[in-house]
C-alpha atoms as a PDB file:
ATOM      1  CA  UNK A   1      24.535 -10.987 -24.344  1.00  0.00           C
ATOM      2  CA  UNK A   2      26.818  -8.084 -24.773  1.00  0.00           C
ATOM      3  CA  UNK A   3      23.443  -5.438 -24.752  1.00  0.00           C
ATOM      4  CA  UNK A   4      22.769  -7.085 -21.433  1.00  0.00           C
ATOM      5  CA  UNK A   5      26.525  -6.025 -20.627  1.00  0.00           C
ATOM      6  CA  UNK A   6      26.460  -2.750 -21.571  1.00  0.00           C
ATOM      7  CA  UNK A   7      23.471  -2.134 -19.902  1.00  0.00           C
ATOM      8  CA  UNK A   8      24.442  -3.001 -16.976  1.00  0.00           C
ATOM      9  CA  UNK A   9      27.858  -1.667 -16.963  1.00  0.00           C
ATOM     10  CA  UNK A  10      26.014   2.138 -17.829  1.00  0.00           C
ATOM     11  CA  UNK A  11      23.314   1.145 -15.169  1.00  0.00           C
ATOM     12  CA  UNK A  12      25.982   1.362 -12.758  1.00  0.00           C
ATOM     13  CA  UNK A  13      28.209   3.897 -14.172  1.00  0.00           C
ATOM     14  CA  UNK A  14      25.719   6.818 -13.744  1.00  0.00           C
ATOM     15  CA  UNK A  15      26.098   6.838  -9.998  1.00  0.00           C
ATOM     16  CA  UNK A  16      27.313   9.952  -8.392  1.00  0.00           C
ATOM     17  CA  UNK A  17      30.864   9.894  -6.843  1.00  0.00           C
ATOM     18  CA  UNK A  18      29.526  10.134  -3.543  1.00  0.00           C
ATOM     19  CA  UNK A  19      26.973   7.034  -4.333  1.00  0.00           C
ATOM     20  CA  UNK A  20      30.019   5.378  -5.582  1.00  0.00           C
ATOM     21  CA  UNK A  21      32.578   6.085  -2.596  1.00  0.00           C
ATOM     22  CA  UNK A  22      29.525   5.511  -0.234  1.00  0.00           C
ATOM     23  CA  UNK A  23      29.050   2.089  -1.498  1.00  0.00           C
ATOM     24  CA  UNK A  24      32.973   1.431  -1.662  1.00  0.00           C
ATOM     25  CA  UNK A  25      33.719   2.829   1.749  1.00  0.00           C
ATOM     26  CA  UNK A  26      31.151   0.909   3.068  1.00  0.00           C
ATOM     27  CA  UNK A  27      32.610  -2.804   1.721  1.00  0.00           C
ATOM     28  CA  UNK A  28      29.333  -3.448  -0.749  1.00  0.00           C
ATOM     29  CA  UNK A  29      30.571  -5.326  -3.189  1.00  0.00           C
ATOM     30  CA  UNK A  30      33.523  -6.901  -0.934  1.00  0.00           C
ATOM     31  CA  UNK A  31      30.594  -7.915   1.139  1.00  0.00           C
ATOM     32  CA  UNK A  32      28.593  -9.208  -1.961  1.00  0.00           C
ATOM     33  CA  UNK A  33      31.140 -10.933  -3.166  1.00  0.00           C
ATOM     34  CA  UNK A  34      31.897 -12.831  -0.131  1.00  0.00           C
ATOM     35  CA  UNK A  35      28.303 -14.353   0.189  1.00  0.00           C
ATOM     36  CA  UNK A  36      29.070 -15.382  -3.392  1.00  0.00           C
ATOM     37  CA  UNK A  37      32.095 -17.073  -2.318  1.00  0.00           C
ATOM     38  CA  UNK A  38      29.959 -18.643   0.327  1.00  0.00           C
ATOM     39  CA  UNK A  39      27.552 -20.252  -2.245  1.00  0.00           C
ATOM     40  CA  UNK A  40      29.913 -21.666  -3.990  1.00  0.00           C
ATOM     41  CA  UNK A  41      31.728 -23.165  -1.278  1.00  0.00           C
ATOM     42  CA  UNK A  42      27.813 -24.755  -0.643  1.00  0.00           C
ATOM     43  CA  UNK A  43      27.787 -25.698  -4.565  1.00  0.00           C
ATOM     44  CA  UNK A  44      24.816 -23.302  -4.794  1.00  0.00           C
ATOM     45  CA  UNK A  45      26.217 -20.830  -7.334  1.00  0.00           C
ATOM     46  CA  UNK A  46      26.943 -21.151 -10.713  1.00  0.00           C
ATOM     47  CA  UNK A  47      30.668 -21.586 -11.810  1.00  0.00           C
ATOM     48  CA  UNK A  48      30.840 -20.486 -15.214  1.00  0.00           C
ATOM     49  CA  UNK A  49      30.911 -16.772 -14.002  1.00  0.00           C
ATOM     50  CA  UNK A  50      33.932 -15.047 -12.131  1.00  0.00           C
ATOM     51  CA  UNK A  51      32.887 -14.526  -8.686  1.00  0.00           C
ATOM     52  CA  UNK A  52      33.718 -11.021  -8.857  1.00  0.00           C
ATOM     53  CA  UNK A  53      31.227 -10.601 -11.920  1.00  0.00           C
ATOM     54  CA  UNK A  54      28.468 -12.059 -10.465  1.00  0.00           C
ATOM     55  CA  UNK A  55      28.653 -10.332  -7.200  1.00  0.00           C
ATOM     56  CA  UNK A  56      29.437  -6.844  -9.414  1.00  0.00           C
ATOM     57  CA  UNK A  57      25.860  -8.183 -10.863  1.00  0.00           C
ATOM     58  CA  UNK A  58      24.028  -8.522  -7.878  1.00  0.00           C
ATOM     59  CA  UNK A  59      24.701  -5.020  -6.808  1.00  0.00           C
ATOM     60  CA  UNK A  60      24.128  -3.614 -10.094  1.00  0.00           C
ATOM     61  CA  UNK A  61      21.048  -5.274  -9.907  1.00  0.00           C
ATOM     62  CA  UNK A  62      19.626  -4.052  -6.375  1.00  0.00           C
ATOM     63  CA  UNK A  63      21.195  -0.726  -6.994  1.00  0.00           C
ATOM     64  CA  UNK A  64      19.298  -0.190  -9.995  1.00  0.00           C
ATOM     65  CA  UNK A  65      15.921  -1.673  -9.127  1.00  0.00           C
ATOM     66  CA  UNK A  66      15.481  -1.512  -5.574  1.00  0.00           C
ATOM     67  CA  UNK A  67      17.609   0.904  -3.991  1.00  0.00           C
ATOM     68  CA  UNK A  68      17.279   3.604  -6.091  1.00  0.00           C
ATOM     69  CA  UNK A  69      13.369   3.633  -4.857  1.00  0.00           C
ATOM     70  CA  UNK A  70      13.839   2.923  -1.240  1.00  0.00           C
ATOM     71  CA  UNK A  71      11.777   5.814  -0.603  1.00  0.00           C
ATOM     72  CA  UNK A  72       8.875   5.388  -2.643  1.00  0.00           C
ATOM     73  CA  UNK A  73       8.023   2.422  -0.940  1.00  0.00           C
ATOM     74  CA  UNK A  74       6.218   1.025   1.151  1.00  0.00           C
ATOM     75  CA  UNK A  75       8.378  -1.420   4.316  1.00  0.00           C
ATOM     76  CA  UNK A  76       5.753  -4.204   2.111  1.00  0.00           C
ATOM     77  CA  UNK A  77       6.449  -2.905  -1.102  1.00  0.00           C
ATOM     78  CA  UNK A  78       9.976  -2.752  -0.396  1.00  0.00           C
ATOM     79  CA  UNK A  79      10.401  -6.516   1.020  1.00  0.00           C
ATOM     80  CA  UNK A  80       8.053  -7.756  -1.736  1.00  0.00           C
ATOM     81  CA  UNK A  81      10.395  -5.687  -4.828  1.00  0.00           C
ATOM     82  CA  UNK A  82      13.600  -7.604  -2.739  1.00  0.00           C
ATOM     83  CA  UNK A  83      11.807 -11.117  -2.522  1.00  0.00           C
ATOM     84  CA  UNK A  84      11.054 -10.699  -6.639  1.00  0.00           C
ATOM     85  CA  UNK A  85      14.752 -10.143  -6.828  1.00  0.00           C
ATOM     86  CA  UNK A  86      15.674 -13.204  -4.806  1.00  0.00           C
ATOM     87  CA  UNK A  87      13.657 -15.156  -6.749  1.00  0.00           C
ATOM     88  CA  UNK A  88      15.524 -14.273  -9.624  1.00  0.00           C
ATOM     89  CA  UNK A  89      18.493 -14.693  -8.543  1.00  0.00           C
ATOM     90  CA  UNK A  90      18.096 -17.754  -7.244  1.00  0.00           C
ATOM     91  CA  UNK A  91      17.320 -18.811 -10.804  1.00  0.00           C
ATOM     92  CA  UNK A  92      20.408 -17.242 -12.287  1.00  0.00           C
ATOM     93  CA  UNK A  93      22.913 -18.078  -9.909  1.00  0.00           C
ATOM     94  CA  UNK A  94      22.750 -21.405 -10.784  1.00  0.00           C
ATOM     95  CA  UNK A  95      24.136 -22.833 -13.783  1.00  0.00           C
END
């Protein structure tokens, strides 16, 4: 899966500074990564991934698909786009 990898990795690279320190300053992926930490406490995430990665995913993830168009939604649209991503995820957290 390294396309998936790169992909990713210049999905999230593209982000200006300020984007960047915004998200940094703010604890995103700290925070992220701490609910990931959670689920695996609960057994509910998979274990073949570094925590860091799959939290570093997650962002990239909502980031890319969902806040990057916060404001050409709808407050339905919007919590229907993040309920499609939860869905996912739940699917590829687990191993």
């Amino acid at each position: 899966l390294p396309d998936i990898e790169l992909a990713l990795r210049q999905e999230f690279s593209p982000s200006p500074p300020v984007v960047k320190a915004a998200l940094h300053n703010i604890g995103y992926i700290e925070t992220l990564l701490t609910i990931v930490q959670h689920g695996l406490q609960r057994g509910e995430v998979r274990t073949d991934i570094a925590p860091e990665h799959l939290a570093r995913y997650i962002g990239v993830l909502y980031v890319s698909l969902i806040h990057r168009m916060t404001n050409q939604f709808s407050s339905a649209q919007y919590t229907s786009e993040v309920e499609t991503l939860l869905t996912f995820l739940r699917t590829a957290l687990h191993s």
